[in-house]
Protein backbone atom coordinates (compact mmCIF):
# COMPACT_ATOMS: atom_id res chain seq x y z
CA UNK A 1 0.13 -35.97 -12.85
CA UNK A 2 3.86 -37.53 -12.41
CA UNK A 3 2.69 -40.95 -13.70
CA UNK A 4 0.99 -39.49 -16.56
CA UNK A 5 4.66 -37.88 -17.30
CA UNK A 6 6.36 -41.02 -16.45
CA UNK A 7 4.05 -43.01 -18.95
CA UNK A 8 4.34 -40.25 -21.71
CA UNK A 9 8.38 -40.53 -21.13
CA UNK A 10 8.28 -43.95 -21.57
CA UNK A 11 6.02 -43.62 -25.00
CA UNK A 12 8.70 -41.45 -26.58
CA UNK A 13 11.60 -43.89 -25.46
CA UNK A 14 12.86 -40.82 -23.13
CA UNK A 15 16.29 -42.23 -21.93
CA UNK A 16 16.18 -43.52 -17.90
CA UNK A 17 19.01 -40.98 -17.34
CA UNK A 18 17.21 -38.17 -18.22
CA UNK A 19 14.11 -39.38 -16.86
CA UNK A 20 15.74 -39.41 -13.11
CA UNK A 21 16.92 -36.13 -13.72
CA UNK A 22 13.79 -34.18 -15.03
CA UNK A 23 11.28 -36.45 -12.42
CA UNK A 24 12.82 -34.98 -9.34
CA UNK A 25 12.71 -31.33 -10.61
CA UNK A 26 9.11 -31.93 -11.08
CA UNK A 27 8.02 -33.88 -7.68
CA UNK A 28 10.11 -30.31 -6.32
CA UNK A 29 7.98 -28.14 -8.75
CA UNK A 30 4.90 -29.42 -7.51
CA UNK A 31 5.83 -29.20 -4.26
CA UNK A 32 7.57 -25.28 -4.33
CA UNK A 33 3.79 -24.19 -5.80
CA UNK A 34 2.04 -25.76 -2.75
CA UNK A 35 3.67 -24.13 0.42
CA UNK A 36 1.91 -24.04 4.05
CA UNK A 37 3.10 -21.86 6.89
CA UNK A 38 2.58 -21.74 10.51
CA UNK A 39 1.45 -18.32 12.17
CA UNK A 40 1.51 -18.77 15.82
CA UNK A 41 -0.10 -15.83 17.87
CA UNK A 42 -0.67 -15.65 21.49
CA UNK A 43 -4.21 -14.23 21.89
CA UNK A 44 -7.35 -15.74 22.09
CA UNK A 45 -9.44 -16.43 18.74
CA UNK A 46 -11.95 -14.05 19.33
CA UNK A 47 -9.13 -11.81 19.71
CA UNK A 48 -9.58 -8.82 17.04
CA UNK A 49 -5.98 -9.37 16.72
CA UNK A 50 -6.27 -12.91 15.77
CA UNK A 51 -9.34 -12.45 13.65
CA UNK A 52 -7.40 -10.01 11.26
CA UNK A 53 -4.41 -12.89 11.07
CA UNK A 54 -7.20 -15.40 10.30
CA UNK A 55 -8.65 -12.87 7.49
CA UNK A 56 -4.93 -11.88 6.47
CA UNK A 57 -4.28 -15.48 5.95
CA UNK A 58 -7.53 -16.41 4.08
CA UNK A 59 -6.57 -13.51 1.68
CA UNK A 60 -3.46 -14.54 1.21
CA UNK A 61 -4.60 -18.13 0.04
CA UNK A 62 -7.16 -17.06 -2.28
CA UNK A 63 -5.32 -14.59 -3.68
CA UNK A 64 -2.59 -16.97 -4.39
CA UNK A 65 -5.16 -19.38 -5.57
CA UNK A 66 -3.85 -21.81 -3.05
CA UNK A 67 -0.01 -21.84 -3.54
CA UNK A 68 0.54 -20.20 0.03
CA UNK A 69 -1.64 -21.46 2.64
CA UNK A 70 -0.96 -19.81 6.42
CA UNK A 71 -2.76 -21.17 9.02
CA UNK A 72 -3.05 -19.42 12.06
CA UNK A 73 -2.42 -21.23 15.65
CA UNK A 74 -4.25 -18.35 18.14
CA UNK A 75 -3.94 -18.66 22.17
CA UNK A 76 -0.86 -19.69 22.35
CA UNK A 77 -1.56 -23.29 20.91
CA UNK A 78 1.61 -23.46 19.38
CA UNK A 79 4.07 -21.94 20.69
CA UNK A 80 3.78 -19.64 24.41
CA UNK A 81 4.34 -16.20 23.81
CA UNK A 82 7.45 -15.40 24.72
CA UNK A 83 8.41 -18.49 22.28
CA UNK A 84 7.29 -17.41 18.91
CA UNK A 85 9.85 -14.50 17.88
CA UNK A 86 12.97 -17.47 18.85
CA UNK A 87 10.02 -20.14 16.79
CA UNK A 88 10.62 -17.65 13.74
CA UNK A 89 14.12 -16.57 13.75
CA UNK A 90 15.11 -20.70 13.78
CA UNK A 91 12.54 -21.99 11.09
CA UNK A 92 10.04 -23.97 13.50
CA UNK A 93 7.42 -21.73 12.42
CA UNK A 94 7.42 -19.35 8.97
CA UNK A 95 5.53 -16.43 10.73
CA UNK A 96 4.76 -15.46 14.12
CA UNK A 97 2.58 -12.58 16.01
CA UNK A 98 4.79 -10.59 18.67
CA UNK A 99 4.39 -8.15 21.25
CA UNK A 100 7.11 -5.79 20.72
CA UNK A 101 7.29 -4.63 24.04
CA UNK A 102 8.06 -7.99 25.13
CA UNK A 103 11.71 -7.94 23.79
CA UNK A 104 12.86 -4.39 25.25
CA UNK A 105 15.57 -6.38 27.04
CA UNK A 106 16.74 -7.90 23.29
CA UNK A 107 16.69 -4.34 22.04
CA UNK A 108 15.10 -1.24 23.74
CA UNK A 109 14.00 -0.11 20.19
CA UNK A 110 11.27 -2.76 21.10
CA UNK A 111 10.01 -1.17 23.98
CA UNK A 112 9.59 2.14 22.77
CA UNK A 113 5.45 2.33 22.38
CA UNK A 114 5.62 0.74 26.15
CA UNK A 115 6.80 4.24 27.52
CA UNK A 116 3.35 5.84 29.85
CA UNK A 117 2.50 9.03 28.11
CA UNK A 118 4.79 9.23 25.37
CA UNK A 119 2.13 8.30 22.65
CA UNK A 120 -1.41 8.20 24.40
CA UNK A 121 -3.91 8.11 20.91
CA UNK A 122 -4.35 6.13 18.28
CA UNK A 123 -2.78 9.15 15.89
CA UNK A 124 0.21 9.51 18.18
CA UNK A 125 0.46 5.73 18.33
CA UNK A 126 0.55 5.57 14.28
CA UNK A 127 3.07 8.46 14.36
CA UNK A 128 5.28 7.06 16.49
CA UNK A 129 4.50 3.39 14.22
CA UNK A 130 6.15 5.30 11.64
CA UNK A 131 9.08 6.73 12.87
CA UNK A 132 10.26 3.36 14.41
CA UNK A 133 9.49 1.40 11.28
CA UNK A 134 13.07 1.63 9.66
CA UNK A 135 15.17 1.13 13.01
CA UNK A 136 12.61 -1.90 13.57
CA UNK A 137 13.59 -3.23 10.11
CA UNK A 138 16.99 -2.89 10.63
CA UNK A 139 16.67 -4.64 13.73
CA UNK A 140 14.73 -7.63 12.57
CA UNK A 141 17.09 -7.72 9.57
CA UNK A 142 20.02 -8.45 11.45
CA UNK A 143 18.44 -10.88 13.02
CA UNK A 144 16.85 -13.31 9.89
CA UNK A 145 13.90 -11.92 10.14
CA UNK A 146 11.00 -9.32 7.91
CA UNK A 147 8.46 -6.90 9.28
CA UNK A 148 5.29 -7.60 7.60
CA UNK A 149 2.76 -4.87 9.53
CA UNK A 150 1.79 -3.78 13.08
CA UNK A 151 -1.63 -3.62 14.47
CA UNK A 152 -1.93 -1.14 18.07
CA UNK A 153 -3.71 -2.60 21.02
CA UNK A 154 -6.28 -0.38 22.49
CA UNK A 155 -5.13 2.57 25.34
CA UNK A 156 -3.43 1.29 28.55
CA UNK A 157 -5.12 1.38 31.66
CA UNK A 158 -5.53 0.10 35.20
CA UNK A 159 -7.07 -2.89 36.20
CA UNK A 160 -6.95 -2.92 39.62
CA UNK A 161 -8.84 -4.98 42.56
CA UNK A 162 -9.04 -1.68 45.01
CA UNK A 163 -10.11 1.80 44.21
CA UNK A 164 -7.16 3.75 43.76
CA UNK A 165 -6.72 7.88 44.09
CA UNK A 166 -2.56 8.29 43.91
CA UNK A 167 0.73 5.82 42.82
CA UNK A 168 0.90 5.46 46.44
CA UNK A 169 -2.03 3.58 46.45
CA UNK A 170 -0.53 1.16 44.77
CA UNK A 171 2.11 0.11 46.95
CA UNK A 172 2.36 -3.54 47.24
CA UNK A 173 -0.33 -4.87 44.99
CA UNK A 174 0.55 -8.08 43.26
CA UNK A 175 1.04 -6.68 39.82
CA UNK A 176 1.10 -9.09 36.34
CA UNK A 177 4.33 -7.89 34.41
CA UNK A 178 4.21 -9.06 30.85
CA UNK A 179 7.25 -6.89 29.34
CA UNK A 180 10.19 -5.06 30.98
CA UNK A 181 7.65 -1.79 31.10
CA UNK A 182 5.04 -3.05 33.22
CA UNK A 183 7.91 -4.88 35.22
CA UNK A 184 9.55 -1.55 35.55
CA UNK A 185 6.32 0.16 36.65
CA UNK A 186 5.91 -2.38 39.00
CA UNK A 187 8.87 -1.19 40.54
CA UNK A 188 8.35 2.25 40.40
CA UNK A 189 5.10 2.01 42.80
CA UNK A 190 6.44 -0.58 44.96
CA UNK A 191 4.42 -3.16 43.28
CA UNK A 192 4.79 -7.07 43.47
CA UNK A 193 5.90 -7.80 39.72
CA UNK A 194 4.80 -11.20 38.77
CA UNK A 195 5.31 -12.56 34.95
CA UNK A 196 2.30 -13.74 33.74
CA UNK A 197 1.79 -14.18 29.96
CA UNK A 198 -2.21 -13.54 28.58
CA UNK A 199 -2.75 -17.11 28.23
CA UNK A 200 -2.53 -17.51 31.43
CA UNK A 201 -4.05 -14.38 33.29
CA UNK A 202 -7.37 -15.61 33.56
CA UNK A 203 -5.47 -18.24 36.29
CA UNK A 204 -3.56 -16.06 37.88
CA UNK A 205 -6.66 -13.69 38.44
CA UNK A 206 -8.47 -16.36 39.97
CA UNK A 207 -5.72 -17.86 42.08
CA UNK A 208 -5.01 -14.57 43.24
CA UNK A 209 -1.14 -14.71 41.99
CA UNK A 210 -1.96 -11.27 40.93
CA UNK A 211 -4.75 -8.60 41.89
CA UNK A 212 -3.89 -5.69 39.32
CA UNK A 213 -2.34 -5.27 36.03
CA UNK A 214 -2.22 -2.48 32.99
CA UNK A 215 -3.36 -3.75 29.76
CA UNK A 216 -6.17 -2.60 27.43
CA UNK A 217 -9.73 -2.99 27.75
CA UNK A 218 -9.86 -5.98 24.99
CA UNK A 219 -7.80 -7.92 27.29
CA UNK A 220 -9.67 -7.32 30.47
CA UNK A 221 -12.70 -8.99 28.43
CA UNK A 222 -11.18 -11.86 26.47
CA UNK A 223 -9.44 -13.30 29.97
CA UNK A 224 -12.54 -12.51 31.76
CA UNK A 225 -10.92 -10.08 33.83
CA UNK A 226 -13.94 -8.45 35.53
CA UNK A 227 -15.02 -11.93 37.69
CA UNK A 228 -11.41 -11.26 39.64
CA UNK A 229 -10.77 -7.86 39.24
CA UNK A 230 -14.16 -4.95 39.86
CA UNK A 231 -11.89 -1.86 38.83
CA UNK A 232 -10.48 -0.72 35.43
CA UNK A 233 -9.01 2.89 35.73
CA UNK A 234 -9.35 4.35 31.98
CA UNK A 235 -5.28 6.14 32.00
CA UNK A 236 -5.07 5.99 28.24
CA UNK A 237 -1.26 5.50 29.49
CA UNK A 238 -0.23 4.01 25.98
CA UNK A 239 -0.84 1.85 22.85
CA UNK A 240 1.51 -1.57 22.56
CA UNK A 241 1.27 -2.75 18.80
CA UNK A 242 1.50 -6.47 18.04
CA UNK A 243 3.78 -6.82 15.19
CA UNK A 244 3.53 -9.82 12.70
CA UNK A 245 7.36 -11.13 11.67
CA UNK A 246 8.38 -13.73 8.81
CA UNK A 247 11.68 -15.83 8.58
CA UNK A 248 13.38 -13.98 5.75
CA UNK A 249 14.56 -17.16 4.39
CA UNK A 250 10.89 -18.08 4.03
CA UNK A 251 10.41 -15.13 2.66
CA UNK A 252 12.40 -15.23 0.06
CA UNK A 253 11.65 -18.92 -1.19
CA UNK A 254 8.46 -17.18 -2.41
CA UNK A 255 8.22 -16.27 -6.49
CA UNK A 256 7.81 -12.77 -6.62
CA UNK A 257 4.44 -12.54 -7.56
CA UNK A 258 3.69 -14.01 -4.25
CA UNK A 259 5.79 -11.94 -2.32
CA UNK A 260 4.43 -9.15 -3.57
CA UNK A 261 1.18 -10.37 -2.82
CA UNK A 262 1.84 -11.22 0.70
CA UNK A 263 3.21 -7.57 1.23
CA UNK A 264 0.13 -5.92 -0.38
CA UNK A 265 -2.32 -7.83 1.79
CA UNK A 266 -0.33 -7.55 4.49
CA UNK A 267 -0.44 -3.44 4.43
CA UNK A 268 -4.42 -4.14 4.10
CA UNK A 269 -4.40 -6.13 6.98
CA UNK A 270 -2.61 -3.54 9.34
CA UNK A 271 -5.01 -0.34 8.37
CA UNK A 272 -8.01 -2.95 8.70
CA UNK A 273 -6.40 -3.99 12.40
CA UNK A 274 -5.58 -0.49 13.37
CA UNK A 275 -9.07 0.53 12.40
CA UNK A 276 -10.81 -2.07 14.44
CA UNK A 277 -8.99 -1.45 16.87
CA UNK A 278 -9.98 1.88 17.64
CA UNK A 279 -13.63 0.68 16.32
CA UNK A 280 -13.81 -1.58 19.39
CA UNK A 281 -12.36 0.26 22.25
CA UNK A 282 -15.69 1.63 22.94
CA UNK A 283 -17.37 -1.67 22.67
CA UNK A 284 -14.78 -3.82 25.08
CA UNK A 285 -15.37 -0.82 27.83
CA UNK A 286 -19.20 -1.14 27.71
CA UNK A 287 -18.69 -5.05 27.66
CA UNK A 288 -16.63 -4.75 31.04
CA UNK A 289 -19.70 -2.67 32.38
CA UNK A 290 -22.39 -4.95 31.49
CA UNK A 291 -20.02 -7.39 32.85
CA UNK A 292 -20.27 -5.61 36.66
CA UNK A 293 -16.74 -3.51 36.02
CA UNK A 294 -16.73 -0.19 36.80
CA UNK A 295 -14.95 1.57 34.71
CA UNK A 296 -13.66 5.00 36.19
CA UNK A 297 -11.63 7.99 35.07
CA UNK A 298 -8.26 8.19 36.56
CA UNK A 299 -7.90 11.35 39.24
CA UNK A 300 -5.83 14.10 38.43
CA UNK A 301 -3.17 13.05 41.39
CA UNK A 302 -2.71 9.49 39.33
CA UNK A 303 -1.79 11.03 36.10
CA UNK A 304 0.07 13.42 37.30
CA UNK A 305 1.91 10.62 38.81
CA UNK A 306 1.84 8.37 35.93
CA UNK A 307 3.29 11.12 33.78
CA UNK A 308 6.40 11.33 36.27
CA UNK A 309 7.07 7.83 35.85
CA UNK A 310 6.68 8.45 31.82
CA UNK A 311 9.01 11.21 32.35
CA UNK A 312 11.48 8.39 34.06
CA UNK A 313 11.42 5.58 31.91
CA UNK A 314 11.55 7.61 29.72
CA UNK A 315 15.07 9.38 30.32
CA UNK A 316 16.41 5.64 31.33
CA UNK A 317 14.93 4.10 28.15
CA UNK A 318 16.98 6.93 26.08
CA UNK A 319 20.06 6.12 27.60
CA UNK A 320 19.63 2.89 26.88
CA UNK A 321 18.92 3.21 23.24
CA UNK A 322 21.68 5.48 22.66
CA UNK A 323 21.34 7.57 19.85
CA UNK A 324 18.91 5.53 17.89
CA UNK A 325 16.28 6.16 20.83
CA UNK A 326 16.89 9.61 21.00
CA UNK A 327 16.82 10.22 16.96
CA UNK A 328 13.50 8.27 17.12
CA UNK A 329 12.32 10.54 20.11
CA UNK A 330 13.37 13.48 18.61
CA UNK A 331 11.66 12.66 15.05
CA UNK A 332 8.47 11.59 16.73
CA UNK A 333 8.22 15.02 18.70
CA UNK A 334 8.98 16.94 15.36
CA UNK A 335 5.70 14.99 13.31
């Protein structure tokens, strides 16, 4: 196309002054309408989580008829997990997948949906979605960075390499700690916390660097949980949400016909991942059986234990978060 411009300049004696002017503006015009992204996530690429990025992304390019392509980098092949929000914030990568939770220390606001029996269904979950929403924007704001849509993970519950009746059961297990939650669980029951991210579970099962850990039951399947681990106690303890971030910079590059593209597909994307979500609970727990996992319903004694813990974290994570947290708390009770 540029030579057929450059021959058309020089048929119509354009001058060579104006010529190096206009050329460059159009080398950058062609190369504005043609922009590619990076989207690294840390989950497998059977993930459900994934598979909505991958969709999210092939929306996005068709229905920019190609002028924003995303492709999606799943199980971690990019950048590890705890990498990606830092990946975003500097520019290495456009857009990232996050675990919230993961960045309580950066923020408690993060680890609010981390709390054991604070939000416990998928209704509460999108309740409490909505009241942290505008502190979570503010957050990310400050930092460079946009909130483009969260997607819950599945209830919370117990994988475990012992039958277990009480907390005190639990006492010295070697227990995976992804997020300052599970790490302050860990310490709660006298657990071993060890930090082990999901691409690398399915190791650390086998190894035996860790015999227990609380995740969902999509997890316990995609890392192949059940050939370590024979136990998965169904607590419904809580519902994590991935969250999928863009550098605001990149953002804004965009014409706004593509931004408000991006943002429309992107709200499609997290009611599609919240409903498969819940769509596929049911099927990852009857996977885990046919896999040889029993899957058993927590006693009374271990709730009612888990629940005090809640009830702890709980009253530590609000002083913490200062007023903020306890606004948030407060709203979330009220809806």
């Amino acid at each position: 196309m540029n030579t057929i411009v450059f021959n058309t300049f020089k048929r119509f004696k354009v001058p060579a002054l104006l010529s190096t002017l206009i050329l460059p503006l159009l080398f950058c015009s062609q190369a504005q309408s043609q922009v590619k992204w990076d989207l690294p996530a840390a989950y497998p690429a059977t993930n459900f989580h994934s598979e909505n990025l991958v969709q999210f992304a092939q929306e996005v390019e068709q229905a920019t008829a190609g002028k924003l392509k995303i492709t999606v980098h799943a199980n971690a092949s990019l950048f590890k997990s705890n990498e990606i929000k830092r990946a975003v914030q500097s520019g290495q990568a456009a857009m990232g997948e996050i675990l919230l939770v993961n960045y309580e220390n950066e923020n408690p606001i993060f680890g609010l949906d981390g709390i054991p029996f604070l939000a416990t269904s998928y209704s509460m979950s999108k309740k409490l979605a909505d009241v942290q929403k505008p502190y979570l924007d503010k957050i990310l704001a400050a930092q460079g960075l946009k909130l483009l849509f969260t997607v819950a993970w599945p209830p919370q519950g117990i994988f475990v390499s012992k039958e277990i009746n009480a907390v005190v059961d639990m006492k010295g297990l070697k227990w995976r700690a992804y997020s300052p939650s599970t790490a302050k669980i860990a310490e709660l029951v006298y657990a071993q916390p060890v930090t082990i991210q999901a691409a690398e579970l399915s190791q650390a099962l086998a190894t035996g660097v860790v015999n227990s850990y609380m995740s969902s039951a999509s997890t316990g399947f995609d890392t192949k949980t059940y050939e370590s681990v024979k136990f998965f106690y169904d607590t419904q303890a809580w519902l994590p949400k991935n969250a999928v971030i863009v550098n605001q910079k990149a953002f804004d590059s965009l014409d706004k016909t593509t931004q408000d593209t991006v943002l429309k597909l992107a709200s499609q994307a997290q009611a599609r991942g919240w409903k498969v979500s819940q769509d596929k609970n049911e099927w990852y727990l009857n996977a885990l059986t046919e896999h040889g996992m029993k899957i058993l319903k927590p006693s009374t004694k271990l709730i009612s234990d888990f629940k005090q813990l809640g009830e702890v974290m709980l009253g530590d994570w609000e002083k913490k978060a200062g007023s903020d947290g306890v606004a948030i708390v407060e709203q979330f009770k009220k809806k």
